[in-house]
C-alpha atoms as a PDB file:
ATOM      1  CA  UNK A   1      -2.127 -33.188  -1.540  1.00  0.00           C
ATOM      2  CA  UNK A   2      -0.190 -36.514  -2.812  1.00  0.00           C
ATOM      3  CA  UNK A   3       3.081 -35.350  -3.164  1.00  0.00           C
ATOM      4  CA  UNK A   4       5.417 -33.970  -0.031  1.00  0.00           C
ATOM      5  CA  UNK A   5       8.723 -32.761  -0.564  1.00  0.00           C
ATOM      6  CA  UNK A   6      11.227 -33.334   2.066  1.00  0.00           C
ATOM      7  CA  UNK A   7      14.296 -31.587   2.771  1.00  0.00           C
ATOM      8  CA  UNK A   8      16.778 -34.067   5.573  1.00  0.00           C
ATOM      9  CA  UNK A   9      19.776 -31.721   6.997  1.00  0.00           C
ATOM     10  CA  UNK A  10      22.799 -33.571   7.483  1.00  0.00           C
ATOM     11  CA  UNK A  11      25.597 -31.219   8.861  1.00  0.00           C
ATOM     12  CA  UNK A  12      28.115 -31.372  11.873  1.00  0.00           C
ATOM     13  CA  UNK A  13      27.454 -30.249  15.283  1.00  0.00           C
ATOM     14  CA  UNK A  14      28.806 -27.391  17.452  1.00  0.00           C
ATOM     15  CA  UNK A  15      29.586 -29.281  20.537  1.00  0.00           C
ATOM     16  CA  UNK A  16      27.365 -28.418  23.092  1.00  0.00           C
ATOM     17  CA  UNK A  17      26.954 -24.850  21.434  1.00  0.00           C
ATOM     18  CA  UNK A  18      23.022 -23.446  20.914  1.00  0.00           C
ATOM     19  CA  UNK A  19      23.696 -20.412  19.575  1.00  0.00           C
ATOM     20  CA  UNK A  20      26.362 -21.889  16.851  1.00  0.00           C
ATOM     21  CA  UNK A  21      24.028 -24.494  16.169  1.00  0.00           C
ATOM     22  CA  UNK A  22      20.238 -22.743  15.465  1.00  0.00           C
ATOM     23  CA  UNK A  23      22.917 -19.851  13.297  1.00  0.00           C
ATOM     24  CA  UNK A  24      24.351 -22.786  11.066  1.00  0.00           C
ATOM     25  CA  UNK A  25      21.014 -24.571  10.270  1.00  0.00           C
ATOM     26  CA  UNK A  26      19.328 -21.182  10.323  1.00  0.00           C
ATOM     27  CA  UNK A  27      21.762 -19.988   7.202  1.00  0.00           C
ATOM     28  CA  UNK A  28      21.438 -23.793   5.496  1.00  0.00           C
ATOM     29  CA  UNK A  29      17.574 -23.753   6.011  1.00  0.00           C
ATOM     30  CA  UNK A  30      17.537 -20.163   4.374  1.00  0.00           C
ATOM     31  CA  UNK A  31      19.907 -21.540   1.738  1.00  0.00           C
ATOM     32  CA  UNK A  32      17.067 -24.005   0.385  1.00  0.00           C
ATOM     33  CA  UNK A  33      15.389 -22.347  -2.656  1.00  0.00           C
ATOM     34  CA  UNK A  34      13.236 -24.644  -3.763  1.00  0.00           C
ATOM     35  CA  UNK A  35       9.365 -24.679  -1.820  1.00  0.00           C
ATOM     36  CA  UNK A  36       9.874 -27.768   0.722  1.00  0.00           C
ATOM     37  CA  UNK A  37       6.627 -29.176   3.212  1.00  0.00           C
ATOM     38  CA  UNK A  38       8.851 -30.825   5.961  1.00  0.00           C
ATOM     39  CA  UNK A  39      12.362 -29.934   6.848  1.00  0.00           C
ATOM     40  CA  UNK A  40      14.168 -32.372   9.205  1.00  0.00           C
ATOM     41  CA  UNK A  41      16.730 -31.757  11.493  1.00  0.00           C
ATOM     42  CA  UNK A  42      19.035 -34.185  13.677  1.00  0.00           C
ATOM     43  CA  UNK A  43      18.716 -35.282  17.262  1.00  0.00           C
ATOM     44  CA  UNK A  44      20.042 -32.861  19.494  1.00  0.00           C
ATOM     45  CA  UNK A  45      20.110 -30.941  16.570  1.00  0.00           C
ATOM     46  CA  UNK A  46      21.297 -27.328  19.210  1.00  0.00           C
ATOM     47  CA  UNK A  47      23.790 -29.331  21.219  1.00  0.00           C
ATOM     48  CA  UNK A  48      25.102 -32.663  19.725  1.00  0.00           C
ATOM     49  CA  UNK A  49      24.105 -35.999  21.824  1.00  0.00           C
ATOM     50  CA  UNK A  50      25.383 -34.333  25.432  1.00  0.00           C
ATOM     51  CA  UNK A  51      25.134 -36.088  28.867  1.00  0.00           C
ATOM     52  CA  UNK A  52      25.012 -32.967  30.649  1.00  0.00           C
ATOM     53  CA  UNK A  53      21.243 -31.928  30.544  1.00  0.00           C
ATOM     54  CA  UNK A  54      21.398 -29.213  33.308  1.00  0.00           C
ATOM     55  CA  UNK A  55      23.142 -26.937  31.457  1.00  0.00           C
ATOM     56  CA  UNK A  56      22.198 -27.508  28.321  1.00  0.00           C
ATOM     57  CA  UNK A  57      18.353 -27.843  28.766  1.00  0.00           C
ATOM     58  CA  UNK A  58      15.591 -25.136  27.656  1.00  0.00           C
ATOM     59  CA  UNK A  59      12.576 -24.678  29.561  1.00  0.00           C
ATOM     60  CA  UNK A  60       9.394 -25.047  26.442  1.00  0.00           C
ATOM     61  CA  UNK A  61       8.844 -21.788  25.698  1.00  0.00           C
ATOM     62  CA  UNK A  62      12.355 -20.406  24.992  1.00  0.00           C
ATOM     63  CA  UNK A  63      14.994 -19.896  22.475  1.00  0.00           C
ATOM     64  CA  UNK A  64      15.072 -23.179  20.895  1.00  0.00           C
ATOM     65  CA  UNK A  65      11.239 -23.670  20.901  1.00  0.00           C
ATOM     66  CA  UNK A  66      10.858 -19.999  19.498  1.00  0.00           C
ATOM     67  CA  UNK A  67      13.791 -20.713  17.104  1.00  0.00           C
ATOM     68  CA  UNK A  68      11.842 -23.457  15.026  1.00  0.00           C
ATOM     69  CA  UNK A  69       8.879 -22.030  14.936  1.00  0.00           C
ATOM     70  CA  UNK A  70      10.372 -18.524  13.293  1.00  0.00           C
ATOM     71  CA  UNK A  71      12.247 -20.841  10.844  1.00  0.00           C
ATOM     72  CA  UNK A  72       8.286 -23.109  10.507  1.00  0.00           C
ATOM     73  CA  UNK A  73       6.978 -20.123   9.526  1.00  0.00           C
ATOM     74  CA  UNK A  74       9.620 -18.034   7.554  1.00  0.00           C
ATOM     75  CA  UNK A  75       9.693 -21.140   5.333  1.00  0.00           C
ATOM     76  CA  UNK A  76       6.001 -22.018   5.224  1.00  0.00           C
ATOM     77  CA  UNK A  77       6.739 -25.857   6.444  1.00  0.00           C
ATOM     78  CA  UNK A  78       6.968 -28.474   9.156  1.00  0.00           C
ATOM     79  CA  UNK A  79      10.098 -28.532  10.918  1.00  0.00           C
ATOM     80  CA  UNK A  80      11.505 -30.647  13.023  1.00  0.00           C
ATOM     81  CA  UNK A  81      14.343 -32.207  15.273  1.00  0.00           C
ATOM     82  CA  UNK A  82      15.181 -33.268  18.612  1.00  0.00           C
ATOM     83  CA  UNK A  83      16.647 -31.142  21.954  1.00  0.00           C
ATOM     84  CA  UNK A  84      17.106 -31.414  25.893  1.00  0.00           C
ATOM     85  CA  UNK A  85      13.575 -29.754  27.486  1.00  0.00           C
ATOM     86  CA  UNK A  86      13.387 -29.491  31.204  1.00  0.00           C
ATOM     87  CA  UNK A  87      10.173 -29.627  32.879  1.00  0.00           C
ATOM     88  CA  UNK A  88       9.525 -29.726  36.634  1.00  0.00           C
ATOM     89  CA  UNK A  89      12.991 -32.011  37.167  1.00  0.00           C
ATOM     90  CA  UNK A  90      12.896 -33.835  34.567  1.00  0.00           C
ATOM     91  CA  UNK A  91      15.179 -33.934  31.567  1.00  0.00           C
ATOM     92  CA  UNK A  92      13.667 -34.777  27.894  1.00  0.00           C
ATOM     93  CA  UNK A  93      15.431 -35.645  24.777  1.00  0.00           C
ATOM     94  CA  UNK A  94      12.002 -34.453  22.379  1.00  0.00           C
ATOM     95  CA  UNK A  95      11.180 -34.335  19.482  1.00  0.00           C
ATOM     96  CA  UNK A  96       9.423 -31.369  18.916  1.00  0.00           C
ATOM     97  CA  UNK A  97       7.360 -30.511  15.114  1.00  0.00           C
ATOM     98  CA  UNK A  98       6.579 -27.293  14.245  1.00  0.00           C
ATOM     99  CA  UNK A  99       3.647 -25.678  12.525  1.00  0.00           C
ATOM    100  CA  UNK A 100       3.988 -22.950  10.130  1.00  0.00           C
ATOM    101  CA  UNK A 101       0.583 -21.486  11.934  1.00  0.00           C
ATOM    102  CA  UNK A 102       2.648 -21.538  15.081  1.00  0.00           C
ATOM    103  CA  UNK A 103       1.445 -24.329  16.843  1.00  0.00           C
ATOM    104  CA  UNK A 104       3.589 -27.364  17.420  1.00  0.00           C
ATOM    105  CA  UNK A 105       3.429 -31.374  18.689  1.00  0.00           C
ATOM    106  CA  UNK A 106       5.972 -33.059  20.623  1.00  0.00           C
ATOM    107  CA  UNK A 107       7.523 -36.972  20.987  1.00  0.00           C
ATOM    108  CA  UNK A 108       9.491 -37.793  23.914  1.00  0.00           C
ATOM    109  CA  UNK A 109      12.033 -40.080  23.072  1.00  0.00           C
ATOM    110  CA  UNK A 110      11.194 -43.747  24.780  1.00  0.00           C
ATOM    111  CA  UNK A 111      14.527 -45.919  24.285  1.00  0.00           C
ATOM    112  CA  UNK A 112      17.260 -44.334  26.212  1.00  0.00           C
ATOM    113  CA  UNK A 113      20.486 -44.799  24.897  1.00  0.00           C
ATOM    114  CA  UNK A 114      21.741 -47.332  27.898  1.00  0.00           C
ATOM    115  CA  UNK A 115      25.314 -47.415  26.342  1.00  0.00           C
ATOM    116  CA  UNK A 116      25.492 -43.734  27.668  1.00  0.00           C
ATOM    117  CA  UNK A 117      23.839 -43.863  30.450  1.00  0.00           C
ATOM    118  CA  UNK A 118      21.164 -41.984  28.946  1.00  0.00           C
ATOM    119  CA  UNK A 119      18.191 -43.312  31.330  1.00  0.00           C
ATOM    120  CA  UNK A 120      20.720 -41.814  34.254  1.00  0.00           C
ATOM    121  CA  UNK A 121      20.028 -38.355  32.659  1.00  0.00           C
ATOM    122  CA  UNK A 122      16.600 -38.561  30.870  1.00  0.00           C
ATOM    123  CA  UNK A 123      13.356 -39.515  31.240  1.00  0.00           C
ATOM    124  CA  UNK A 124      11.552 -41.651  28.964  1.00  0.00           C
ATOM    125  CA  UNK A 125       8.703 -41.065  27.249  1.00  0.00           C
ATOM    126  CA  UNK A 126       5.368 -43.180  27.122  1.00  0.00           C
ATOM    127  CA  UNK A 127       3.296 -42.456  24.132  1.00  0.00           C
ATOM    128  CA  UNK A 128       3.761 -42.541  19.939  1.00  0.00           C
ATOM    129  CA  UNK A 129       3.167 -39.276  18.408  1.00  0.00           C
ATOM    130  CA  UNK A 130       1.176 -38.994  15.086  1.00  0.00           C
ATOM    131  CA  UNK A 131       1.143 -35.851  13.213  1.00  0.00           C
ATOM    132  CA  UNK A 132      -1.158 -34.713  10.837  1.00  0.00           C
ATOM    133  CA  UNK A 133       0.130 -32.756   7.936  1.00  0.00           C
ATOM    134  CA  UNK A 134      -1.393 -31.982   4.338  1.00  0.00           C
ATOM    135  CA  UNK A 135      -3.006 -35.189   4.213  1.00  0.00           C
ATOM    136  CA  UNK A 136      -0.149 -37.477   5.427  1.00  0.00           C
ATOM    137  CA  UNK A 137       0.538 -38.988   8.610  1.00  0.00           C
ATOM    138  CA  UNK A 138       3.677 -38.736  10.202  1.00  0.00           C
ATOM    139  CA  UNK A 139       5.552 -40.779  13.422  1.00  0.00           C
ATOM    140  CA  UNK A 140       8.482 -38.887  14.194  1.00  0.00           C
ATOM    141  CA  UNK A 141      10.823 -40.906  16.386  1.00  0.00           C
ATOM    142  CA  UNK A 142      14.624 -40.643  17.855  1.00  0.00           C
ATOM    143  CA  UNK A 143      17.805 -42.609  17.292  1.00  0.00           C
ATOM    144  CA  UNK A 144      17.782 -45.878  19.762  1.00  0.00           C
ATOM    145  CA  UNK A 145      14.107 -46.052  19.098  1.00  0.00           C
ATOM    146  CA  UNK A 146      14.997 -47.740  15.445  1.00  0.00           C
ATOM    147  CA  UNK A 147      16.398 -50.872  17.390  1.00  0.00           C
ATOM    148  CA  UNK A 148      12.668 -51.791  18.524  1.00  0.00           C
ATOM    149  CA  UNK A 149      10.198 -52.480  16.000  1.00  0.00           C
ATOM    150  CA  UNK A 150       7.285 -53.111  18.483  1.00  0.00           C
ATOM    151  CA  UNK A 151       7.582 -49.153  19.044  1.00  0.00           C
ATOM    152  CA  UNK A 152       6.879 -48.305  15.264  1.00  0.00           C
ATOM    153  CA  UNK A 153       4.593 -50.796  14.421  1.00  0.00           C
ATOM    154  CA  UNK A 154       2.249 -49.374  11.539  1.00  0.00           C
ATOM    155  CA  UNK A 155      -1.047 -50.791  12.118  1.00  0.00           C
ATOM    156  CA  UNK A 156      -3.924 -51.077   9.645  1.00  0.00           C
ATOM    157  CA  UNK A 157      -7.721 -50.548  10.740  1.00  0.00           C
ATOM    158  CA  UNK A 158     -10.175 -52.958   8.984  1.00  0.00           C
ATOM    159  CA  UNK A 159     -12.950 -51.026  10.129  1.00  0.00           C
ATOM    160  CA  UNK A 160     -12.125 -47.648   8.085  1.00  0.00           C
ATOM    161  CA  UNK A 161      -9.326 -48.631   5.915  1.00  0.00           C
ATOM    162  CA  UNK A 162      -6.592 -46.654   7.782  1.00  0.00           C
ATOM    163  CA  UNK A 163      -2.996 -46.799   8.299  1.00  0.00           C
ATOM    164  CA  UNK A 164      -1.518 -45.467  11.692  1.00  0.00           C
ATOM    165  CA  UNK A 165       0.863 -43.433   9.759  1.00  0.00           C
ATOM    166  CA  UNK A 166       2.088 -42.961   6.223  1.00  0.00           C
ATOM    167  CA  UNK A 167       5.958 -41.477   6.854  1.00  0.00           C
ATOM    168  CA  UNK A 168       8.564 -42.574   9.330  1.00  0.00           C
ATOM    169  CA  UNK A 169      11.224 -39.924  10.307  1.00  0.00           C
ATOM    170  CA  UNK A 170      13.799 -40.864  12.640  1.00  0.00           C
ATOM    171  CA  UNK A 171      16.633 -38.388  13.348  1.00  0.00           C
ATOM    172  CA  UNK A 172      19.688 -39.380  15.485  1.00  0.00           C
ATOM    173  CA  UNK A 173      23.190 -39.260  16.182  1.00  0.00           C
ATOM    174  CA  UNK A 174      24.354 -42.685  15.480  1.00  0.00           C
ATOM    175  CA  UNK A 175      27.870 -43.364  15.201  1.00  0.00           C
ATOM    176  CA  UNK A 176      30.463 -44.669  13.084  1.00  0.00           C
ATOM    177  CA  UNK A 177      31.174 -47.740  14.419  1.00  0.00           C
ATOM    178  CA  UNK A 178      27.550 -49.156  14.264  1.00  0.00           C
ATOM    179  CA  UNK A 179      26.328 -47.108  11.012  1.00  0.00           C
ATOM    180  CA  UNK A 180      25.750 -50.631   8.843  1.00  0.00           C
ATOM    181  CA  UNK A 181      22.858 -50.979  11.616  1.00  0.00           C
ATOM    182  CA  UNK A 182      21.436 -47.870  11.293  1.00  0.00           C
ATOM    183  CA  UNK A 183      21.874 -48.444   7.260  1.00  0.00           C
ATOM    184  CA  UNK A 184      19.879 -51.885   7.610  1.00  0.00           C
ATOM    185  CA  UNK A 185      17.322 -50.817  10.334  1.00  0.00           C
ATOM    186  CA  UNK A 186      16.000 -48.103   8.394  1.00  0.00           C
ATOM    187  CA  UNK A 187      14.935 -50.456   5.365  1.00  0.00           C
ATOM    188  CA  UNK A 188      13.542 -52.690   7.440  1.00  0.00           C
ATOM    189  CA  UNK A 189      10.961 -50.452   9.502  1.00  0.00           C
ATOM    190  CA  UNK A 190       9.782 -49.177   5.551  1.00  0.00           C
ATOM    191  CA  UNK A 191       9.603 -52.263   4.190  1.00  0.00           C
ATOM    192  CA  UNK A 192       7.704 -54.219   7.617  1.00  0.00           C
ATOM    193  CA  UNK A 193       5.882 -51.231   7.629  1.00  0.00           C
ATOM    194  CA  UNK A 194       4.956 -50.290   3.813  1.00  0.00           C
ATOM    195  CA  UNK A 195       5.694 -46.651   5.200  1.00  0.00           C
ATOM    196  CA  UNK A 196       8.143 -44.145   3.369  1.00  0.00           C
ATOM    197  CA  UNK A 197      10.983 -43.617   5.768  1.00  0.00           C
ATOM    198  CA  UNK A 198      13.407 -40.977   6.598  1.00  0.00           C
ATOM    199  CA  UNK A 199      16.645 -41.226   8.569  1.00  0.00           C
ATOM    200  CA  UNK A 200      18.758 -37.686   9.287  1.00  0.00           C
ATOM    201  CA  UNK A 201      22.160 -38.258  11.255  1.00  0.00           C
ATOM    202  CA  UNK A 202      24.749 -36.174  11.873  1.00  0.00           C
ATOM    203  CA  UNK A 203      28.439 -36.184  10.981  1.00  0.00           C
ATOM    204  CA  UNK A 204      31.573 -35.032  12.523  1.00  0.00           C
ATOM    205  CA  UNK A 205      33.594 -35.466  15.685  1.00  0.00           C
ATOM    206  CA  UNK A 206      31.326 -34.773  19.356  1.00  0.00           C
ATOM    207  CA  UNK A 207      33.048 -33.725  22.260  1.00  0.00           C
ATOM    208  CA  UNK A 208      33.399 -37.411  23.123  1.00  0.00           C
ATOM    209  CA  UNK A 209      35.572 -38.388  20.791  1.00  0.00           C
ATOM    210  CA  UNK A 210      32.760 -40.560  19.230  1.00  0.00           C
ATOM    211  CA  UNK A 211      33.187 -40.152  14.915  1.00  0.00           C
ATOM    212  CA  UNK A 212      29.839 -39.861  13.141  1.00  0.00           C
ATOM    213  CA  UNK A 213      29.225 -40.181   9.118  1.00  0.00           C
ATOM    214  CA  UNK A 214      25.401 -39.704   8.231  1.00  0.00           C
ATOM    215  CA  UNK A 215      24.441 -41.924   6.138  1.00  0.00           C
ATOM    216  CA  UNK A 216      21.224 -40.042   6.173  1.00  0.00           C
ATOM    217  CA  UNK A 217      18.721 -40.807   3.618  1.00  0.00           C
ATOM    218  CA  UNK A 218      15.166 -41.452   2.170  1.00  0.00           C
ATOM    219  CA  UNK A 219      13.809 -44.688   1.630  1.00  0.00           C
ATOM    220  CA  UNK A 220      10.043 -45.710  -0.047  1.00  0.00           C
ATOM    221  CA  UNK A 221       7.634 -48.576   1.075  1.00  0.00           C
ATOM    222  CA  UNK A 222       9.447 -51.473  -0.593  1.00  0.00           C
ATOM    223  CA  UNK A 223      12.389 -50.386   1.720  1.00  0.00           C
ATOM    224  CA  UNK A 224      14.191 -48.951  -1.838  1.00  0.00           C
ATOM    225  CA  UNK A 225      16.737 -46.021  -1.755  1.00  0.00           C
ATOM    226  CA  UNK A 226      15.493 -42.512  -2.454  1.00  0.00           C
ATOM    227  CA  UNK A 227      18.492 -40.857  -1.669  1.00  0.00           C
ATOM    228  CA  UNK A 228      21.141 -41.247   0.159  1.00  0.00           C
ATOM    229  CA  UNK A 229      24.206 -38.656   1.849  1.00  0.00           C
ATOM    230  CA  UNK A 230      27.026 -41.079   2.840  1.00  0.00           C
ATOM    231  CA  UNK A 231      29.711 -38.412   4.842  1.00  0.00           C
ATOM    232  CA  UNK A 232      28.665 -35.191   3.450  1.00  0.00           C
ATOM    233  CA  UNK A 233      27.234 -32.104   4.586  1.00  0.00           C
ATOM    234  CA  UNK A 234      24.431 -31.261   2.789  1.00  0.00           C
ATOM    235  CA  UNK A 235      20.669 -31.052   2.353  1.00  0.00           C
ATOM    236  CA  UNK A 236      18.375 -34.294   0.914  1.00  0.00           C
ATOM    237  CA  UNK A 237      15.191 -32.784  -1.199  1.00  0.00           C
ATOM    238  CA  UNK A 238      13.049 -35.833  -1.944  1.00  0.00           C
ATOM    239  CA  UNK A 239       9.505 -35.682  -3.438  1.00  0.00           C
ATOM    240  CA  UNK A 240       7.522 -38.421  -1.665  1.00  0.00           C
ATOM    241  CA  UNK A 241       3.991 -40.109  -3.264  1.00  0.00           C
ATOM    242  CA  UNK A 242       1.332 -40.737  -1.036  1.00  0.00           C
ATOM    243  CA  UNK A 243      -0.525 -41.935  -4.148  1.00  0.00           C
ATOM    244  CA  UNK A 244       1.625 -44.865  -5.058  1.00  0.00           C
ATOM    245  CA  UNK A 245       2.217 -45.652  -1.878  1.00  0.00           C
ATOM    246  CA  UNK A 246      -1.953 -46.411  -1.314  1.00  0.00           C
ATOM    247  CA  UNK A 247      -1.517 -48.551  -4.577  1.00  0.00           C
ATOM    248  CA  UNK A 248       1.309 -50.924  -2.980  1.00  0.00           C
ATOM    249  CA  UNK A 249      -0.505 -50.928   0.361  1.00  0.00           C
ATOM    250  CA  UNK A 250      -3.783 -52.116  -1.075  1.00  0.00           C
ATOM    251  CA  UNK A 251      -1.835 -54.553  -3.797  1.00  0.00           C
ATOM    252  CA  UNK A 252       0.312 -55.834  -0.974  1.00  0.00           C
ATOM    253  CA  UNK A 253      -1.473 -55.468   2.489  1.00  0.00           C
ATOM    254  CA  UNK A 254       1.309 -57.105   4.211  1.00  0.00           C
ATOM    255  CA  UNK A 255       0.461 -54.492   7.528  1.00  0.00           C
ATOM    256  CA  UNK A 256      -3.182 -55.540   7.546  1.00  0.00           C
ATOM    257  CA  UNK A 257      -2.033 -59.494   7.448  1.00  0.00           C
ATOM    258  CA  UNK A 258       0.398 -58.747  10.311  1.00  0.00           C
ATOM    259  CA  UNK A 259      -0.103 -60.052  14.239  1.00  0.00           C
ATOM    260  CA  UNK A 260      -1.909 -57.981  16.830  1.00  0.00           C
ATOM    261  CA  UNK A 261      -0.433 -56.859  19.688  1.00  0.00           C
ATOM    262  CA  UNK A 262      -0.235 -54.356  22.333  1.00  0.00           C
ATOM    263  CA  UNK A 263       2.984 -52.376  24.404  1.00  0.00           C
ATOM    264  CA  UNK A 264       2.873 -52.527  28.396  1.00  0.00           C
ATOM    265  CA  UNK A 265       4.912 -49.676  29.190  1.00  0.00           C
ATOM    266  CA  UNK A 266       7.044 -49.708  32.475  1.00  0.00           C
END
């Protein structure tokens, strides 16, 4: 398939509220009548961006986890978005992607959020994800991760012609005050990486205090606007090309000119 229609969900947050939260997107997700292949939800999509882990967290395997793979299938598509998952002691902000068959692939956010002591709470995780979905590739990452663009480095393989990945979805609760970042970091990991990217933020208040205002949106492999949701809730529905995106990659092979290198993770 060429074409993949994406739906980005842009809404406020029920602080720290997981019932509240799976009901809203539940009735928006429902409320999308056209056939979608990917539906994309924020980070901490059930909570809001919480420091408080051990009562918030979900064991894989329970409500959240069985919430998104109902709404995966009920809606024939990939869905996905990050929450707090406890295992052993450890606390994960993941991104977790599910199937409509009912299977499912998780990230592990890497960059902790130092400003809020995230690394205190969290641990970080070590490897890139790459799903594999109706003929595209897909690296789902998580908020702070846009500030490093070692971590998303596409990569082209000479050997077989192949891209690591052909979408870039990064969901988040980035706030006001630093939103032109967000804005200017997302067009810069499509265009270094000739990858369509997709950014879905939140908006609203959290229980912090901290003000939030989207600016979610769709952008192709020349780093051009799709679409765009400045301070509104709402739903994105974007039909993506894989087509004439292989056309500007092998016109332009601006990934397969770039520098090798490798990550040492600590």
């Amino acid at each position: 398939m060429s074409d993949l229609t994406v739906a980005i969900l842009q809404f406020n947050l029920h602080w720290e509220n997981i019932d509240a939260n799976l009901a809203m997107f539940e009735e928006q997700i429902w409320n999308i009548s056209e056939p979608v292949d990917v539906i994309v939800l924020p980070e901490m999509f059930n909570t809001g961006f919480s420091m408080t882990p051990e009562k918030l967290a979900e064991v894989p395997g329970l409500k959240t986890h069985k919430w998104l793979l109902q709404m995966a299938n009920q809606k024939n598509a990939l869905i996905g978005g990050s929450y707090i998952v406890k295992e052993g002691t450890d606390y994960f902000n993941r991104f977790f992607m599910a199937f409509p068959d009912g299977s499912f692939q998780t990230y592990d956010k890497r960059h902790l959020f130092s400003l809020a002591k995230e690394e205190m709470f969290f641990k970080g995780g070590t490897e890139r994800l790459i799903v594999n979905y109706k003929g595209w590739k897909i690296c789902p990452l998580v908020c702070y991760d846009l500030r490093f663009p070692a971590w998303a480095k596409n990569k082209f393989d000479k050997t077989n012609g192949d891209y690591d990945y052909d979408l870039l979805i990064y969901v988040a609760n980035w706030p006001k005050p630093r939103v032109n970042a967000w804005d200017t970091l997302l067009k810069a990991r499509a265009i270094e990486n000739q990858s369509y990217t997709l950014g879905c933020n939140r908006i609203g208040e959290d229980g912090n205090g901290h003000a939030y205002v989207g600016h979610s949106g769709a952008y192709d492999y020349l780093g051009d606007t799709l679409d765009f949701n400045d301070n509104h809730e709402g739903v994105i529905i974007q039909k993506l090309n894989k087509s004439a995106q292989d056309e500007f990659r092998a016109k332009y092979p601006f990934v397969a000119d770039s520098d090798e290198f490798s990550i040492t993770i600590k």
